[in-house]
Protein backbone atom coordinates (compact mmCIF):
# COMPACT_ATOMS: atom_id res chain seq x y z
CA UNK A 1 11.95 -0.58 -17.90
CA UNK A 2 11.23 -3.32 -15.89
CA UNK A 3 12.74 -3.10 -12.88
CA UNK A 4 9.75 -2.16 -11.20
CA UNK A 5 6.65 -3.47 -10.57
CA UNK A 6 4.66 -5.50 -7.85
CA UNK A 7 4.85 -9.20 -6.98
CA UNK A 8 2.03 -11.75 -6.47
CA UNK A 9 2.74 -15.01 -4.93
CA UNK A 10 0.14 -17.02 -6.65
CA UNK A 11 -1.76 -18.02 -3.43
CA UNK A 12 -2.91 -15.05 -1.95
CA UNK A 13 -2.23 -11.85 -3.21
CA UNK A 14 -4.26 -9.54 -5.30
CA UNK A 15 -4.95 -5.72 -5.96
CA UNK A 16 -8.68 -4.42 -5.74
CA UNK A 17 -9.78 -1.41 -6.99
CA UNK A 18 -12.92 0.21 -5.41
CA UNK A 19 -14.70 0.09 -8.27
CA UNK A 20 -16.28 -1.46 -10.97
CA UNK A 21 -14.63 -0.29 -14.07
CA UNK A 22 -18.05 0.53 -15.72
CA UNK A 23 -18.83 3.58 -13.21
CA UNK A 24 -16.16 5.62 -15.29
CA UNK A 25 -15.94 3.71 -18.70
CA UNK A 26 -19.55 3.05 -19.50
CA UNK A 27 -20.66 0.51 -21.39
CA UNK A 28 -17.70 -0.73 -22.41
CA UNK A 29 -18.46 -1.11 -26.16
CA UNK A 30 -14.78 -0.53 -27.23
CA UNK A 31 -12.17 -1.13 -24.72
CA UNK A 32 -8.04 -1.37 -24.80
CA UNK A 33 -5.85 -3.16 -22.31
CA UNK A 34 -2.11 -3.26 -21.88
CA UNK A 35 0.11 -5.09 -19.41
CA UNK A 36 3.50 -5.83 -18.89
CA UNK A 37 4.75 -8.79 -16.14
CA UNK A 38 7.28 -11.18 -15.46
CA UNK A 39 5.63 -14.93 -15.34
CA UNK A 40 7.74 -16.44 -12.81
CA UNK A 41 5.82 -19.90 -12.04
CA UNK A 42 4.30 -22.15 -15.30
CA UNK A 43 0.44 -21.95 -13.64
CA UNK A 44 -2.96 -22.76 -14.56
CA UNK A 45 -4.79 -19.26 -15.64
CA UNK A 46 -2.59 -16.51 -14.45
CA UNK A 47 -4.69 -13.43 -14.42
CA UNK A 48 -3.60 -10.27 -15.02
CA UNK A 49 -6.65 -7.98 -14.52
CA UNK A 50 -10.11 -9.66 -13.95
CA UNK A 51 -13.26 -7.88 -13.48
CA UNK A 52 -15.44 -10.17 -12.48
CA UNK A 53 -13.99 -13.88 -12.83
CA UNK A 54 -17.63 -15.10 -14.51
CA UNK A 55 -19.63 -12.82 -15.70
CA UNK A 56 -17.35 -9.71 -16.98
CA UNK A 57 -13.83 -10.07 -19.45
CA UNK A 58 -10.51 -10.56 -17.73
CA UNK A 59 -7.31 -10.93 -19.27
CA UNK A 60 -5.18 -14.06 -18.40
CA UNK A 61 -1.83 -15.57 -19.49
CA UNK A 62 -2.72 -19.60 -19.71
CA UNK A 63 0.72 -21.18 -19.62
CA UNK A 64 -0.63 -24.79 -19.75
CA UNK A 65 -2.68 -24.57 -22.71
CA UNK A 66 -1.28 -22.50 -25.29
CA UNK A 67 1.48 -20.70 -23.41
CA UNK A 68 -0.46 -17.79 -24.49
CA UNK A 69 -2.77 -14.99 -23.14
CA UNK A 70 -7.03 -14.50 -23.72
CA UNK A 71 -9.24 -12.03 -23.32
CA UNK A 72 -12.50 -13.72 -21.68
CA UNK A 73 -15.89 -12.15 -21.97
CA UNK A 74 -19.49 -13.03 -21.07
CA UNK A 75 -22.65 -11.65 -23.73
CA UNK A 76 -24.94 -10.25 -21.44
CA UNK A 77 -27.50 -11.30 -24.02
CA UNK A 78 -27.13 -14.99 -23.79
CA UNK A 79 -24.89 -15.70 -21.35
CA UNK A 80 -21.91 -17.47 -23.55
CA UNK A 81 -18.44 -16.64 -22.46
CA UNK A 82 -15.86 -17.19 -25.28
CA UNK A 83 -12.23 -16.99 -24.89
CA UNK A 84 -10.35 -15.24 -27.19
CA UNK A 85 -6.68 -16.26 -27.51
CA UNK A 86 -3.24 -14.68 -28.22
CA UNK A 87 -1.15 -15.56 -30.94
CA UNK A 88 0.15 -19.01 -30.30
CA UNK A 89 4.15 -19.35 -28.95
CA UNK A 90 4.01 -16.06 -27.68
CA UNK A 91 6.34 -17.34 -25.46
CA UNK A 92 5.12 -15.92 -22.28
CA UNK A 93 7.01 -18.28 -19.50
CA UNK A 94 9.88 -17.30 -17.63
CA UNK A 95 10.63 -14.31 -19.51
CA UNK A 96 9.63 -10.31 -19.48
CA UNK A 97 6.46 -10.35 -21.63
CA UNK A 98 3.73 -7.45 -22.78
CA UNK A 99 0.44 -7.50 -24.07
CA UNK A 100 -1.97 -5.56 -25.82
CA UNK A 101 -5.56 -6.73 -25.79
CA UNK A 102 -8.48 -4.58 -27.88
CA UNK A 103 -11.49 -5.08 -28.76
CA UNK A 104 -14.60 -3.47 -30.83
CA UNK A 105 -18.53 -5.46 -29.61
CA UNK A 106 -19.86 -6.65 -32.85
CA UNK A 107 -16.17 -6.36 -34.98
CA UNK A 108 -12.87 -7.60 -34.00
CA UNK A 109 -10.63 -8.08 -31.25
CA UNK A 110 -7.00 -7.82 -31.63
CA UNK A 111 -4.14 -9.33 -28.95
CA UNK A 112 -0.60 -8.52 -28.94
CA UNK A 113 1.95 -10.50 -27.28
CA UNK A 114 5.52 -9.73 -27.18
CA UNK A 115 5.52 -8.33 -30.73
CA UNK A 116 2.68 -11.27 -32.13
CA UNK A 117 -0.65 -10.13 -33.12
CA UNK A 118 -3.65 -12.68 -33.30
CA UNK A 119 -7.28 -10.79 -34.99
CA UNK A 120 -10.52 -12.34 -34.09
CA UNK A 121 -14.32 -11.59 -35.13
CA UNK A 122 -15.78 -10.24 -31.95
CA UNK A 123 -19.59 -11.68 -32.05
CA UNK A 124 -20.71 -10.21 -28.54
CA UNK A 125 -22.80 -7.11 -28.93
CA UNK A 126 -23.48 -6.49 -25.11
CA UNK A 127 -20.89 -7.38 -22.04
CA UNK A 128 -22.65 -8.43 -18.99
CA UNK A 129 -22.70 -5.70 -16.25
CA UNK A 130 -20.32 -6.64 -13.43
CA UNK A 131 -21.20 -7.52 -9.99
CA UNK A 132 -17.85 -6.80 -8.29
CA UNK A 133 -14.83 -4.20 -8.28
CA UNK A 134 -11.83 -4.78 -10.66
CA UNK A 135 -9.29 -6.96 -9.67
CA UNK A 136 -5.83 -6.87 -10.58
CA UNK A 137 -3.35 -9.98 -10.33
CA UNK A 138 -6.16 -12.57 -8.93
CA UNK A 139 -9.97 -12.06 -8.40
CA UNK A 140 -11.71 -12.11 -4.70
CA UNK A 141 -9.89 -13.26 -1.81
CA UNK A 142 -9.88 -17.50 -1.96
CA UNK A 143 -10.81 -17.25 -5.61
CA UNK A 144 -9.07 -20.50 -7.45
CA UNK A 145 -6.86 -18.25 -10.29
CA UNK A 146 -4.12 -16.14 -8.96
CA UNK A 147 -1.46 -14.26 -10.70
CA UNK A 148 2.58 -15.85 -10.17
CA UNK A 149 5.46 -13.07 -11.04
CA UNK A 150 5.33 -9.35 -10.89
CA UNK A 151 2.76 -7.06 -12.85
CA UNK A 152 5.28 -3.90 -13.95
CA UNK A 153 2.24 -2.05 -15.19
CA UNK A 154 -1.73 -2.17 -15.82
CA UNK A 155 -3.33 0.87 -18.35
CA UNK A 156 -7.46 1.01 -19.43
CA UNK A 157 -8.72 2.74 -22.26
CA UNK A 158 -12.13 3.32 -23.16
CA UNK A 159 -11.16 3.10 -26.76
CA UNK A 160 -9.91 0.68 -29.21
CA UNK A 161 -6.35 2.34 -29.93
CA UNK A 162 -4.43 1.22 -33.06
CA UNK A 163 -1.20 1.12 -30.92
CA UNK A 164 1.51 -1.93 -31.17
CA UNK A 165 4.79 -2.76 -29.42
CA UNK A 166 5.26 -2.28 -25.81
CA UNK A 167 3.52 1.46 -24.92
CA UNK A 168 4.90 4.66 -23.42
CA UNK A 169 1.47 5.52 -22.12
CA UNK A 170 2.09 8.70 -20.89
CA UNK A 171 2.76 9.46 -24.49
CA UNK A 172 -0.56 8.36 -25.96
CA UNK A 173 -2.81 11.45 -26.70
CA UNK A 174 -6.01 9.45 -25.35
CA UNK A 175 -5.48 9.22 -21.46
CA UNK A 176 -6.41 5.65 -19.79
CA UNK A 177 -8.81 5.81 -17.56
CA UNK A 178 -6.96 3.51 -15.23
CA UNK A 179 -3.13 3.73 -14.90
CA UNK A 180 -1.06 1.63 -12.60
CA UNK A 181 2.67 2.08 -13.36
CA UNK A 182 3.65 0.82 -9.76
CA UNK A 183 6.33 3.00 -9.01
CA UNK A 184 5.75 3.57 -5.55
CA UNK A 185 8.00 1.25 -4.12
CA UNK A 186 6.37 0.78 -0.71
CA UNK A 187 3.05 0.71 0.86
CA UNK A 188 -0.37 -1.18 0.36
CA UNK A 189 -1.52 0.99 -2.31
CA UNK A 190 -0.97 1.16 -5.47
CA UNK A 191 -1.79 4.98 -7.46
CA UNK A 192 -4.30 5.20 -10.56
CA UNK A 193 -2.42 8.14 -12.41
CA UNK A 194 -5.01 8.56 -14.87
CA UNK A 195 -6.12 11.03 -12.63
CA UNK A 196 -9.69 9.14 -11.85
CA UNK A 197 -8.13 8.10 -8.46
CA UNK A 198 -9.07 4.49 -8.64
CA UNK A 199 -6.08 3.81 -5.98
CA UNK A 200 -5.59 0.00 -6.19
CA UNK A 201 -5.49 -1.57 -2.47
CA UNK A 202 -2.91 -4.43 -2.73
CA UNK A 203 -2.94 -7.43 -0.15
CA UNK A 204 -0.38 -9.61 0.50
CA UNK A 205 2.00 -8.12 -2.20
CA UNK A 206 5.24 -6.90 -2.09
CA UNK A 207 7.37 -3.99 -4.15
CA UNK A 208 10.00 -5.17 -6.29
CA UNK A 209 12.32 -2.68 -5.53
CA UNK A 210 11.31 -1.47 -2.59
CA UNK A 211 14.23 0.53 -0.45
CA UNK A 212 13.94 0.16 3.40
CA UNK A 213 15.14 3.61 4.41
CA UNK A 214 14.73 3.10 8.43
CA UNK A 215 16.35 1.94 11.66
CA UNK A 216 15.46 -2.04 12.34
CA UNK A 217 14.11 -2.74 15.97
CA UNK A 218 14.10 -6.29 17.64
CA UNK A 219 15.67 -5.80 21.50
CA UNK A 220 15.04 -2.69 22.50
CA UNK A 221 14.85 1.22 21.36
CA UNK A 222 15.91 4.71 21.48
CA UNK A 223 15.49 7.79 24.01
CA UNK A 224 15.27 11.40 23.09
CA UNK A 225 15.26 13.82 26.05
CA UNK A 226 13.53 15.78 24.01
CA UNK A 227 12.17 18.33 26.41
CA UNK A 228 8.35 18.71 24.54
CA UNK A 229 5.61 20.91 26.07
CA UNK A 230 2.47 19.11 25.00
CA UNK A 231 -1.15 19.02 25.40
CA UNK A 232 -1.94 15.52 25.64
CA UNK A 233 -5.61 16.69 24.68
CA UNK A 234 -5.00 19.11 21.32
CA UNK A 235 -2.09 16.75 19.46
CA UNK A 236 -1.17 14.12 16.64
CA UNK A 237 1.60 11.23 16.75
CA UNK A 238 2.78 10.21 13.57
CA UNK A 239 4.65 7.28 12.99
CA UNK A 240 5.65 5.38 9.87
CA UNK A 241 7.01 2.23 10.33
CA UNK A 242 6.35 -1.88 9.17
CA UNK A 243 5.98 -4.67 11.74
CA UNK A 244 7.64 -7.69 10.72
CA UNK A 245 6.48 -9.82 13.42
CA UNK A 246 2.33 -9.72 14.29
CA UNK A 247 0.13 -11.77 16.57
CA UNK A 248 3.15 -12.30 18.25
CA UNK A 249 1.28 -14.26 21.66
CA UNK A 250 1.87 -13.70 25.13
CA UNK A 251 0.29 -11.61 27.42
CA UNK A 252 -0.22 -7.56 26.30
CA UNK A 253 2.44 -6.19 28.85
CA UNK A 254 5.18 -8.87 27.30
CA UNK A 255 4.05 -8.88 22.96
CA UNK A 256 3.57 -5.73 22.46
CA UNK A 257 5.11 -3.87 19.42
CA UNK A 258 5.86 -0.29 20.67
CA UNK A 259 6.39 1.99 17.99
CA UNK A 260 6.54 5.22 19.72
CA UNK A 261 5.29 6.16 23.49
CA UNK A 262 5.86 9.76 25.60
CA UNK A 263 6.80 9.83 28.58
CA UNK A 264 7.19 10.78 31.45
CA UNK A 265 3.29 11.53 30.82
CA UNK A 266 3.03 7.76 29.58
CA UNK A 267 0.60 9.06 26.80
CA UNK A 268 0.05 9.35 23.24
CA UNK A 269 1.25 5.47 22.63
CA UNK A 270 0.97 4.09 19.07
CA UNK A 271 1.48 0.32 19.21
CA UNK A 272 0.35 -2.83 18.69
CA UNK A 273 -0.74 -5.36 20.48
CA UNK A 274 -0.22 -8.99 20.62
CA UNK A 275 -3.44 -10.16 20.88
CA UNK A 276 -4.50 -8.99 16.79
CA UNK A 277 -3.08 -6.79 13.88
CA UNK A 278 -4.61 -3.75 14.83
CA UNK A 279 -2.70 -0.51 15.35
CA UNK A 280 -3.80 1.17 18.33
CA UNK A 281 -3.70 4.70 19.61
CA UNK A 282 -3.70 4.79 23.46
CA UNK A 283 -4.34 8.09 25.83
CA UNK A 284 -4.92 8.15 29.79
CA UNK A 285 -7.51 10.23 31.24
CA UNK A 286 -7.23 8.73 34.81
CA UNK A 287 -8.59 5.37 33.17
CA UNK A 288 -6.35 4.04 29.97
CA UNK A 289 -8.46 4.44 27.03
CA UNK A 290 -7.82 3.96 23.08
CA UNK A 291 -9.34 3.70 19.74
CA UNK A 292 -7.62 0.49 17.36
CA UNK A 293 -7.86 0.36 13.56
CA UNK A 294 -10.63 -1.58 12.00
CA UNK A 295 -8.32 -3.30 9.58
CA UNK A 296 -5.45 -5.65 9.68
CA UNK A 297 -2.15 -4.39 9.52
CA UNK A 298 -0.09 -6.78 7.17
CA UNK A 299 3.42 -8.10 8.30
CA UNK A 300 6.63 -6.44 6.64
CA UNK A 301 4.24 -3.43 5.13
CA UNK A 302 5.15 0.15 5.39
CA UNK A 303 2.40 2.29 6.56
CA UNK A 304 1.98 5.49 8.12
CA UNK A 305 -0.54 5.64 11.33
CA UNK A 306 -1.33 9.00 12.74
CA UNK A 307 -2.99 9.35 16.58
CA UNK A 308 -4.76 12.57 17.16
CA UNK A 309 -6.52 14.14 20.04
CA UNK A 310 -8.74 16.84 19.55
CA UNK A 311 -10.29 17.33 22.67
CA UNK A 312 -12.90 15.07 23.72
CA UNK A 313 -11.80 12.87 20.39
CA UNK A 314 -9.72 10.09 20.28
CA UNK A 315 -8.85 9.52 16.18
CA UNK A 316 -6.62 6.61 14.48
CA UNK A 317 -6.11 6.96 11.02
CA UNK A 318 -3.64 4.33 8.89
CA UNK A 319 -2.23 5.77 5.22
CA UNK A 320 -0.69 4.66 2.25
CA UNK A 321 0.89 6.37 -1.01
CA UNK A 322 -1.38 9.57 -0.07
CA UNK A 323 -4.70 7.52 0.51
CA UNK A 324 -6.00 7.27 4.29
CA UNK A 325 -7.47 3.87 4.23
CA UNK A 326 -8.84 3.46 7.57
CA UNK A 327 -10.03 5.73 10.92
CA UNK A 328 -11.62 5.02 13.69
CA UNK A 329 -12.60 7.29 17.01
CA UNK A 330 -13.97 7.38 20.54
CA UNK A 331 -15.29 10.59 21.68
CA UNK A 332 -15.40 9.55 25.22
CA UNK A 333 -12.54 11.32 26.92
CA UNK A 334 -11.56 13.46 29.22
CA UNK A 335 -9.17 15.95 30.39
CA UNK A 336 -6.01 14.18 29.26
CA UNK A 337 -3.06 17.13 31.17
CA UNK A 338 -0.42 19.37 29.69
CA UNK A 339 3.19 18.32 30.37
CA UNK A 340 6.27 19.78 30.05
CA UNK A 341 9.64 17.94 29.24
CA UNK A 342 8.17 15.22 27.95
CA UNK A 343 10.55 12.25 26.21
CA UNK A 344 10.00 10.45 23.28
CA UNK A 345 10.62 6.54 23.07
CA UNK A 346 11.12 4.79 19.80
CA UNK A 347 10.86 1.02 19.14
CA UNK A 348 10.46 0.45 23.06
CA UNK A 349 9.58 1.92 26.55
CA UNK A 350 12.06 3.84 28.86
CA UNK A 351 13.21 0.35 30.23
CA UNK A 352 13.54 -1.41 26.75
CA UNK A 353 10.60 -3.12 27.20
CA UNK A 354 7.69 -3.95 24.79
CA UNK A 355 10.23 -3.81 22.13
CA UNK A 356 8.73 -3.57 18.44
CA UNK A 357 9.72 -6.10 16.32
CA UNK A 358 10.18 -4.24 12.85
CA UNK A 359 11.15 -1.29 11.61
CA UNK A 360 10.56 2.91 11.93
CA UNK A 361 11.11 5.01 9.24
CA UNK A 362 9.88 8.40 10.91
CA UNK A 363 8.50 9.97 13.94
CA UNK A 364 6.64 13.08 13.86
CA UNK A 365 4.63 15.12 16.71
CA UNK A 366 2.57 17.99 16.21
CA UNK A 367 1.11 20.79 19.07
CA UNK A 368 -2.17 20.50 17.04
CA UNK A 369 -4.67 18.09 15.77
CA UNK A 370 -3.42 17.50 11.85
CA UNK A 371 -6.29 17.39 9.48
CA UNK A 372 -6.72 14.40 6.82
CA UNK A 373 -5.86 16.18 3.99
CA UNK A 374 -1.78 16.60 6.04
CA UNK A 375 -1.98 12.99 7.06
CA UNK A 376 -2.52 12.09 3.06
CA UNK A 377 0.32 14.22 2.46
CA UNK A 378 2.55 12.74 5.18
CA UNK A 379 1.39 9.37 3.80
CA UNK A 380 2.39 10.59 0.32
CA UNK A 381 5.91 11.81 0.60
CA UNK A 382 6.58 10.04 3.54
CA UNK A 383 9.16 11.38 6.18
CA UNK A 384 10.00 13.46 3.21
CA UNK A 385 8.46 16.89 3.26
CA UNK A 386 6.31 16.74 6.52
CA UNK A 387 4.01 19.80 7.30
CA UNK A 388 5.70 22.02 9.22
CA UNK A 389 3.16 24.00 11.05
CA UNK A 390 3.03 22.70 14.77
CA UNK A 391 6.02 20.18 14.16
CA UNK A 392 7.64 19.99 17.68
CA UNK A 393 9.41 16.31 16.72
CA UNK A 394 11.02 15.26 13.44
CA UNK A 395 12.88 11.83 14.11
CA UNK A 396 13.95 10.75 10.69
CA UNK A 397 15.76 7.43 9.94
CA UNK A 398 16.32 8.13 6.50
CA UNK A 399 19.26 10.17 5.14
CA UNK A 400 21.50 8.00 7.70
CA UNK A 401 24.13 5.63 7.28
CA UNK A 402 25.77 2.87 9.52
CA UNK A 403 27.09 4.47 12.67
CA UNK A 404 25.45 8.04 12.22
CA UNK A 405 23.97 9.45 15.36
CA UNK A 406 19.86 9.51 15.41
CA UNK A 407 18.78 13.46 16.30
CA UNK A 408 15.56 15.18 16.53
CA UNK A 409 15.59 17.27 13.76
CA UNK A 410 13.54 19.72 15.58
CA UNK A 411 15.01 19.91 18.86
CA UNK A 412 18.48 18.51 17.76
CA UNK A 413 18.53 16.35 20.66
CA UNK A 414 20.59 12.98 20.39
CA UNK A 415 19.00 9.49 20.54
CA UNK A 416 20.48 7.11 23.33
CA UNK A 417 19.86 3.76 23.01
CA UNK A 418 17.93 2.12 25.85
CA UNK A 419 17.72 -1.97 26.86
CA UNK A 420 19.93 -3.67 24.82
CA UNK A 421 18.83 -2.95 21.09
CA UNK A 422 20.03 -4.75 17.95
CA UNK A 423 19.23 -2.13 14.89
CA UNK A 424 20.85 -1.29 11.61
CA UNK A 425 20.47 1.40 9.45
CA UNK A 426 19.57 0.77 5.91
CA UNK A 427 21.56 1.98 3.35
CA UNK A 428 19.58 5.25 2.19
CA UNK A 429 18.88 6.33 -1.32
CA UNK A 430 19.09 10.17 -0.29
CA UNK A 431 20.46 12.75 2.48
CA UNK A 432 18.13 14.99 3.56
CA UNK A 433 17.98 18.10 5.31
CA UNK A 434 15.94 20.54 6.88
């Protein structure tokens, strides 16, 4: 039960949702919160979900006070916050721990820890309306509190529910209206399944049990003499992939992380460059042109970045767990050619060069411009289940074990390995097959 789960480092990692919990809840009169984590680090003020760090409730274990958890809220009618705390030596250091926190404005609020209940008189008749989104595991980025250990699960009810001991909350007849289980293993997002779709971004976090499932890059790549027809100006490139190394220095031509480039048309490049964290989608048209992500791509995270060309457009998109949380464009190009036994490069260029310094989980290259609804799909299951319509390329890493031969699983032609590349397969969790 709690082998899974999502670790914050105390310094700066948090989750954001991208909203404030009060556009689906309302006005909060009656409210019922339950976590489960792992403390791993005795810290001032851990906090496990915050709303709005001073004016809206937030619940936090306080390991140097009372080794104990509150719930914190602010009356929006004359401004007092009061803390109310968990049943003392609740024992909530160094060990798997669970709480339930509910409350009732104007009658009680009840905590649970680890099988203790503490009952208080709630006084507050109003909460104050928040300013910011919900946070989970820390508030804003540089905000003093943040959350040490893993957070296995986070669920939000708009009702105070007469429920004790840790909860199978898919079992409870009243749904939450925010449900993180965090079971998704990889990516920056983590899913609401309370079906409101308040998908948690998470920054600088990492997945407890995580599986790499790809082929690890550092010197080098792979060649498929693939033979693809392809019109560089009606297309997508998929790629997913996580670059362990960014911002790298040196010039472009020598830092660049190369996750996927055809040639001998020396289009359609996903990469990144040295330079920033962007991902970048590159296309000649007799000029080089491309369109770069507006965000940050985070070292060691596993996303999936899509280039498409639909005509005159130039599109980037970068995905997570089903949710497309970035695109940008440039509709400034122009004819871009049709080619005909075209290569594909992985993790390099046809000399080895440009090497990316991380890791590719799957390659995929469609005839046709894939719409968002297919790239949150692809995002979702991964290399998994691809659409098929228009595939041309399949280049899946997973499914493989030490010593297995990489193919197109489309064209069934073999992978050769070009410059001098040091990769090894991770060990997979399933075989898969067309």
């Amino acid at each position: 039960m709690w082998n899974k789960g999502v670790y914050f480092n105390g310094i700066n990692a948090y989750g954001e949702l991208p909203c404030k919990l009060t556009d689906i809840v309302g006005d909060w009169s009656e409210a019922t919160i339950y976590a489960r984590w792992t403390l791993l680090g005795a810290y001032y003020r851990d906090p496990i979900v915050v709303h709005n760090w001073y004016d809206f409730w937030r619940l936090v274990v306080d390991v140097k006070v009372n080794d104990t958890v509150y719930l914190a809220m602010k009356d929006a009618n004359t401004g007092d916050i009061t803390w109310y705390w968990g049943p003392e030596d609740a024992n909530v250091v160094s060990r798997d721990s669970y709480c339930i926190a509910r409350y009732r404005l104007g009658d009680k609020v009840v905590i649970e820890v680890n099988g203790k209940i503490r009952e208080h008189t709630c006084n507050i008749t109003a909460i104050t309306e928040p300013r910011l989104n919900c946070h989970i595991g820390g508030a804003v980025e540089g905000a003093k509190f943040k959350f040490h250990g893993i957070i296995h699960e986070v669920a939000i009810w708009n009702k105070f529910l007469d429920v004790t001991g840790e909860v199978n909350v898919a079992e409870i007849e009243e749904k939450p209206v925010v449900w993180f289980p965090f079971t998704e293993n990889m990516g920056v997002i983590a899913k609401d399944y309370s079906g409101n779709n308040n998908h948690a971004r998470l920054y600088n976090c990492k997945w407890v049990s995580r599986a790499r499932r790809g082929m690890y890059f550092d010197n080098g790549g792979i060649k498929f003499n693939s033979g693809l027809n392809i019109d560089c100006n009606y297309c997508s490139v998929v790629a997913v992939f996580a670059i362990e190394t960014l911002n790298k220095g040196g010039t472009n031509l020598a830092g660049r992380n190369t996750i996927v480039k055809i040639l001998p048309a020396n289009k359609l490049d996903l990469l990144n460059y040295p330079t920033d964290k962007k991902l970048t989608f590159l296309n000649y048209d007799g000029a080089w042109k491309g369109v770069s992500s507006n965000i940050d791509l985070e070292a060691g995270q596993i996303y999936t970045g899509v280039g498409i060309m639909n005509g005159n457009e130039e599109h980037i998109y970068v995905a997570s767990n089903g949710v497309v949380i970035d695109h940008n464009y440039r509709d400034d190009l122009g004819d871009c050619g049709e080619y005909t036994d075209i290569s594909v490069f992985v993790g390099s260029n046809d000399t080895g060069k440009f090497a990316l310094h991380g890791e590719i989980l799957a390659i995929m290259i469609y005839d046709r411009p894939i719409s968002e609804s297919e790239i949150k799909q692809i995002s979702d299951l991964g290399w998994f289940d691809p659409p098929r319509d228009g595939l041309i390329s399949w280049i899946l890493f997973d499914g493989l074990k030490e010593g297995d031969v990489v193919r197109d699983k489309i064209t069934g032609v073999e992978g050769v390995p070009i410059g001098t590349p040091k990769f090894a397969i991770r060990k997979p969790e399933r075989t898969l097959t067309l």
